[in-house]
N, C-alpha and C. Protein backbone atom coordinates (compact mmCIF):
# COMPACT_ATOMS: atom_id res chain seq x y z
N UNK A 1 20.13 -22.59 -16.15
CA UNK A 1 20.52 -21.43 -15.36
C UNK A 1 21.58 -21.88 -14.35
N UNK A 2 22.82 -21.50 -14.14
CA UNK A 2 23.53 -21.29 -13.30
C UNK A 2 23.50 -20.83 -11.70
N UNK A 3 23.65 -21.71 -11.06
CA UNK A 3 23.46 -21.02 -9.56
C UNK A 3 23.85 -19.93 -9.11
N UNK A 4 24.99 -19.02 -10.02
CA UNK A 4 25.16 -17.87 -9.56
C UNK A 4 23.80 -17.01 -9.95
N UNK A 5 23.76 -17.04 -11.45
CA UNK A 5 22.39 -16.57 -11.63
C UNK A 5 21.19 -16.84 -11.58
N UNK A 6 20.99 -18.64 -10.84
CA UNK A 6 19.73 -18.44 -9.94
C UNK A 6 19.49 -17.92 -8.82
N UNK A 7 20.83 -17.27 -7.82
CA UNK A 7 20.82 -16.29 -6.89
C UNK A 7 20.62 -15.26 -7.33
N UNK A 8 20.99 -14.71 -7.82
CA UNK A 8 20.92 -13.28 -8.60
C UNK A 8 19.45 -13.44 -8.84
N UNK A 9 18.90 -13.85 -9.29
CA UNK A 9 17.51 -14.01 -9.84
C UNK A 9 16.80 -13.80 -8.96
N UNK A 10 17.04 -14.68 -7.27
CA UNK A 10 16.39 -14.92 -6.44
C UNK A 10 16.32 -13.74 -5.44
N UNK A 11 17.30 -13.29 -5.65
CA UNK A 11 18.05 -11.81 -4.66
C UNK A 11 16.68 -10.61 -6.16
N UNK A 12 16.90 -10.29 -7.05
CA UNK A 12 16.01 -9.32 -7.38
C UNK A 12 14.71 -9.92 -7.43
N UNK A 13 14.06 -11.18 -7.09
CA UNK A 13 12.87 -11.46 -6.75
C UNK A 13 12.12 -10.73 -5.67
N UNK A 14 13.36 -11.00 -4.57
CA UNK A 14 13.11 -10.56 -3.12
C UNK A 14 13.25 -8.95 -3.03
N UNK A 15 14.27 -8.31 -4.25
CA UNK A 15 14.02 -7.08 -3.60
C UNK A 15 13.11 -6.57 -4.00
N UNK A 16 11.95 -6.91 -5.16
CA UNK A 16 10.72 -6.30 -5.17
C UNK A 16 9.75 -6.25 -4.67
N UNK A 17 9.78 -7.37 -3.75
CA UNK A 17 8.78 -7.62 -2.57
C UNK A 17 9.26 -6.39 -1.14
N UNK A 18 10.44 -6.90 -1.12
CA UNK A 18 10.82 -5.42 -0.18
C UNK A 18 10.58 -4.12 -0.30
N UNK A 19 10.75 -3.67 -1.57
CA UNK A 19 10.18 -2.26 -1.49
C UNK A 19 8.80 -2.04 -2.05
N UNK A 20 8.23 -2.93 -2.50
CA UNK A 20 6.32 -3.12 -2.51
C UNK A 20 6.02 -2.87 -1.43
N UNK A 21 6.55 -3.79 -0.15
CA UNK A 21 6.12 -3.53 1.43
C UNK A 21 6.57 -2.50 1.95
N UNK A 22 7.98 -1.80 1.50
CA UNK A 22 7.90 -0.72 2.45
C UNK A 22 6.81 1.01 1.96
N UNK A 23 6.67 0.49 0.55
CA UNK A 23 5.40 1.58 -0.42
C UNK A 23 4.22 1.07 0.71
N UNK A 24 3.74 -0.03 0.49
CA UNK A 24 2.49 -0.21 1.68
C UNK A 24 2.43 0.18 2.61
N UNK A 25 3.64 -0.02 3.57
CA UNK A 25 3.16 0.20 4.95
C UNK A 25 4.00 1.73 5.66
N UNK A 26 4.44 2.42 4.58
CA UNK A 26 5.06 3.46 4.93
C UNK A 26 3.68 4.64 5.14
N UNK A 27 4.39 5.45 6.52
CA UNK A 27 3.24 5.71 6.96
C UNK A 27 3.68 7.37 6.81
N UNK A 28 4.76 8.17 6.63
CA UNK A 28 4.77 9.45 5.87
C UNK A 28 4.52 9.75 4.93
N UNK A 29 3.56 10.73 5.27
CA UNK A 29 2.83 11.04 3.61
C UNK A 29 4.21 11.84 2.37
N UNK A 30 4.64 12.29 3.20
CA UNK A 30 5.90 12.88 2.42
C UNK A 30 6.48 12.23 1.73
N UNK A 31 7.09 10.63 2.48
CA UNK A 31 7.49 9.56 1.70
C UNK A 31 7.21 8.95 1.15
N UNK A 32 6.03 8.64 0.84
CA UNK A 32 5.34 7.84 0.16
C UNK A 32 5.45 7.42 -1.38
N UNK A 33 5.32 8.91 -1.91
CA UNK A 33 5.56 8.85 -3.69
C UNK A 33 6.82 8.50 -4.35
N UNK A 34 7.75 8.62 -2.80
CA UNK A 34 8.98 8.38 -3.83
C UNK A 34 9.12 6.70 -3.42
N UNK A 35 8.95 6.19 -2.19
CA UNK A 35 8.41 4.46 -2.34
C UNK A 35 7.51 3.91 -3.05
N UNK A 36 6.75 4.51 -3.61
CA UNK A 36 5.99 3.86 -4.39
C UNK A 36 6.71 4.20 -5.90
N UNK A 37 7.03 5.36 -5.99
CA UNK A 37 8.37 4.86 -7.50
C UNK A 37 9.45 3.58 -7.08
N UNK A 38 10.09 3.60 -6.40
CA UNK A 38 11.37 3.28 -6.35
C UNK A 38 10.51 1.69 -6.07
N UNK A 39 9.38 1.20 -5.77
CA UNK A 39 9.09 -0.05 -6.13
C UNK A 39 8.79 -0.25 -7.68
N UNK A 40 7.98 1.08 -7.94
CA UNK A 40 7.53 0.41 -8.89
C UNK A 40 8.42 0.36 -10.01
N UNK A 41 9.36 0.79 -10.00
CA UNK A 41 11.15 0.63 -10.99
C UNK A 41 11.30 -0.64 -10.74
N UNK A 42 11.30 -0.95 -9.66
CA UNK A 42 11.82 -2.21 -9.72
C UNK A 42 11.10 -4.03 -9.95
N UNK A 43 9.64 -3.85 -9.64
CA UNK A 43 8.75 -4.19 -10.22
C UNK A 43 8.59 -4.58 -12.00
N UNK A 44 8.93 -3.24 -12.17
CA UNK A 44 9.38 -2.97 -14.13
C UNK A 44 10.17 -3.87 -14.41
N UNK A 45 11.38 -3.72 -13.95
CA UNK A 45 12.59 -4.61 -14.42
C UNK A 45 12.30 -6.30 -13.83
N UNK A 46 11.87 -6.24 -12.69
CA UNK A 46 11.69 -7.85 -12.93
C UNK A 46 10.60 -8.59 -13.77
N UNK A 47 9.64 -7.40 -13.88
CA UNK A 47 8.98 -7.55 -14.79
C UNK A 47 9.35 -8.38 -16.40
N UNK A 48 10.47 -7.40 -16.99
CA UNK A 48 10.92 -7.64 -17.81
C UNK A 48 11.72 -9.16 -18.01
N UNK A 49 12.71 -8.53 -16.85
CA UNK A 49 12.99 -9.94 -16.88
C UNK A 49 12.71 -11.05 -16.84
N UNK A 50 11.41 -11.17 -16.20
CA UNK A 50 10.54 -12.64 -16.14
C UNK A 50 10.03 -12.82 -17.22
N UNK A 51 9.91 -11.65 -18.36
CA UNK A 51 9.31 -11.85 -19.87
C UNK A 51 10.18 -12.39 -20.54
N UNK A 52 11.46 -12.12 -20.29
CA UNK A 52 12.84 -12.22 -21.47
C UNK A 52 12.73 -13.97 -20.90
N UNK A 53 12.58 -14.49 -19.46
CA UNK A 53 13.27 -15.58 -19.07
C UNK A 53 12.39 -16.42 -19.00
N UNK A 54 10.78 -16.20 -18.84
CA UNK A 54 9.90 -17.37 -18.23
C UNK A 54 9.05 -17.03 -19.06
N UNK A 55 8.71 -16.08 -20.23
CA UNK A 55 7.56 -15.68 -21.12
C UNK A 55 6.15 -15.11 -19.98
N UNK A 56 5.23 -15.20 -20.06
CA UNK A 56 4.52 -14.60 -19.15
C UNK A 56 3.59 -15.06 -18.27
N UNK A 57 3.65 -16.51 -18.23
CA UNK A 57 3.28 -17.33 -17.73
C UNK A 57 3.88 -18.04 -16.10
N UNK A 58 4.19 -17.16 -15.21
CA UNK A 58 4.67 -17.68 -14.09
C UNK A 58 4.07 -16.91 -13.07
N UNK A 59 4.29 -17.43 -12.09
CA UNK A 59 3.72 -17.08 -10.95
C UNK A 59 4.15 -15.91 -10.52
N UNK A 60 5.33 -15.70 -10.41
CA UNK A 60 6.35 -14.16 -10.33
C UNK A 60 5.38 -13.09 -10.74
N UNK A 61 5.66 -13.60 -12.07
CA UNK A 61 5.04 -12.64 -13.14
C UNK A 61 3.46 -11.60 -13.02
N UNK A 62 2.58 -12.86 -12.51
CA UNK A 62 1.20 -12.61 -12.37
C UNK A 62 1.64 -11.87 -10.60
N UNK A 63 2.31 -12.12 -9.61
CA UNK A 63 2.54 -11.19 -8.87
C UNK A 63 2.71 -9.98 -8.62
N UNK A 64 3.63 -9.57 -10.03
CA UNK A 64 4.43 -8.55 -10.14
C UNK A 64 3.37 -7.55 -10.66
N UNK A 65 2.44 -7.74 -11.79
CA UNK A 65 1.38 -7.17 -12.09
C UNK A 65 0.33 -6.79 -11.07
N UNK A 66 -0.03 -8.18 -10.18
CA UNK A 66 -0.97 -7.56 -9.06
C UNK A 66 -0.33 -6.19 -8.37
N UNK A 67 1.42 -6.18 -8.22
CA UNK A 67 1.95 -5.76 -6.65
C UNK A 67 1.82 -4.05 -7.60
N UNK A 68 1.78 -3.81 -8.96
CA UNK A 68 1.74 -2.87 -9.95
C UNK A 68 0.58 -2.15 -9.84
N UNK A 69 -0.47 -2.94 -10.32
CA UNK A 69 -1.87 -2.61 -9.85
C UNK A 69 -1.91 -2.08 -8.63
N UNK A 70 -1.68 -2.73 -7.50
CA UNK A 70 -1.81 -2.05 -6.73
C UNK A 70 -1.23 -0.65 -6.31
N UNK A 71 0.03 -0.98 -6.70
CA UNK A 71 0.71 0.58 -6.28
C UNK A 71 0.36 1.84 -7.16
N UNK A 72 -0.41 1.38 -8.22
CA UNK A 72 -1.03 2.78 -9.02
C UNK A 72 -2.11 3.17 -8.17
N UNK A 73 -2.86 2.17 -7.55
CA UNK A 73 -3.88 2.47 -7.24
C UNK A 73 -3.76 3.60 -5.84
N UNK A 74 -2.56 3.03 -5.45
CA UNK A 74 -1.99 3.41 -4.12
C UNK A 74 -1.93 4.86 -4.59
N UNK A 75 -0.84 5.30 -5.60
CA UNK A 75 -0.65 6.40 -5.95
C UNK A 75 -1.98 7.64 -6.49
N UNK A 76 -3.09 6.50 -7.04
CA UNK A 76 -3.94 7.30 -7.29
C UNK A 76 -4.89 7.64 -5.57
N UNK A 77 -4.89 7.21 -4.88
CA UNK A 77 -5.53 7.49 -3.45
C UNK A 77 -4.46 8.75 -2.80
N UNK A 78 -3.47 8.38 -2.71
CA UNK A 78 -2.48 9.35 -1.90
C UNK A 78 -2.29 11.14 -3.06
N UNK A 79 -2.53 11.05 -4.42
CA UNK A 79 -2.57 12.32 -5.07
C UNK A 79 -4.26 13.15 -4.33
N UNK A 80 -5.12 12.12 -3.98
CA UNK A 80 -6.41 12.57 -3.54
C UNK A 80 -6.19 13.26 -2.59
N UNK A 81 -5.49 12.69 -1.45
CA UNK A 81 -5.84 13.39 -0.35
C UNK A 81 -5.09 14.90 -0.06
N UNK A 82 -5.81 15.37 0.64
CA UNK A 82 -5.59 16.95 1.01
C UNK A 82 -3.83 16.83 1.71
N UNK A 83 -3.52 18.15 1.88
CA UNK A 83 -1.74 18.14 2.29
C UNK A 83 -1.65 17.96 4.08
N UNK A 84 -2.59 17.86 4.27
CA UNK A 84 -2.90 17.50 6.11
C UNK A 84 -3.81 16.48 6.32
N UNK A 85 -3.98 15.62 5.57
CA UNK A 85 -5.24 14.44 5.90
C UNK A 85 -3.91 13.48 5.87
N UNK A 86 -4.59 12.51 6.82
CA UNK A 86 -3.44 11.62 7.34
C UNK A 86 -4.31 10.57 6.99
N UNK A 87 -3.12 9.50 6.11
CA UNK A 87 -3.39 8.18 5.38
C UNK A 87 -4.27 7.21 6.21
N UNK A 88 -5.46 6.65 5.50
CA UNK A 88 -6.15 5.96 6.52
C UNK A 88 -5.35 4.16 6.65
N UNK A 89 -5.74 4.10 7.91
CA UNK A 89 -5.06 2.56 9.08
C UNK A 89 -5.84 1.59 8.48
């Protein structure tokens, strides 16, 4: 791998961790569903890519699935709640 594209690599590592955290700790309920897509798109694709590049065996990888898991789960809690119940702390 090339250092341009071990930056590149390293730069969409990091941005899936960034918008995993801002799906977590975003605290408008309004906003929420569309941070928790717009991680979990991106989640997908590094997903992929860690399949095409490292097979499925890396640490990334087994991350990227937990940070997945979780955000369904996320999504399945936030469709529960009523249109005025405020996300629990």
């Amino acid at each position: 791998m090339t250092e341009t594209n071990q930056s590149a690599a390293c730069a969409r590592g990091q941005r899936w961790r960034e918008l995993y955290k801002a799906a977590l700790f975003e605290t408008d309920r309004h906003k929420l569903p569309s941070r928790i897509a717009e991680a979990e798109k991106a989640l997908i694709l590094r997903a992929r890519e860690l399949f095409a590049t490292c097979g499925e065996n890396s640490d990334e990888g087994q991350a990227v699935d937990q940070a997945l898991y979780a955000l369904r789960a996320l999504r399945r809690y936030v469709v529960q709640l009523k249109p005025d119940e405020p996300r629990a702390s």
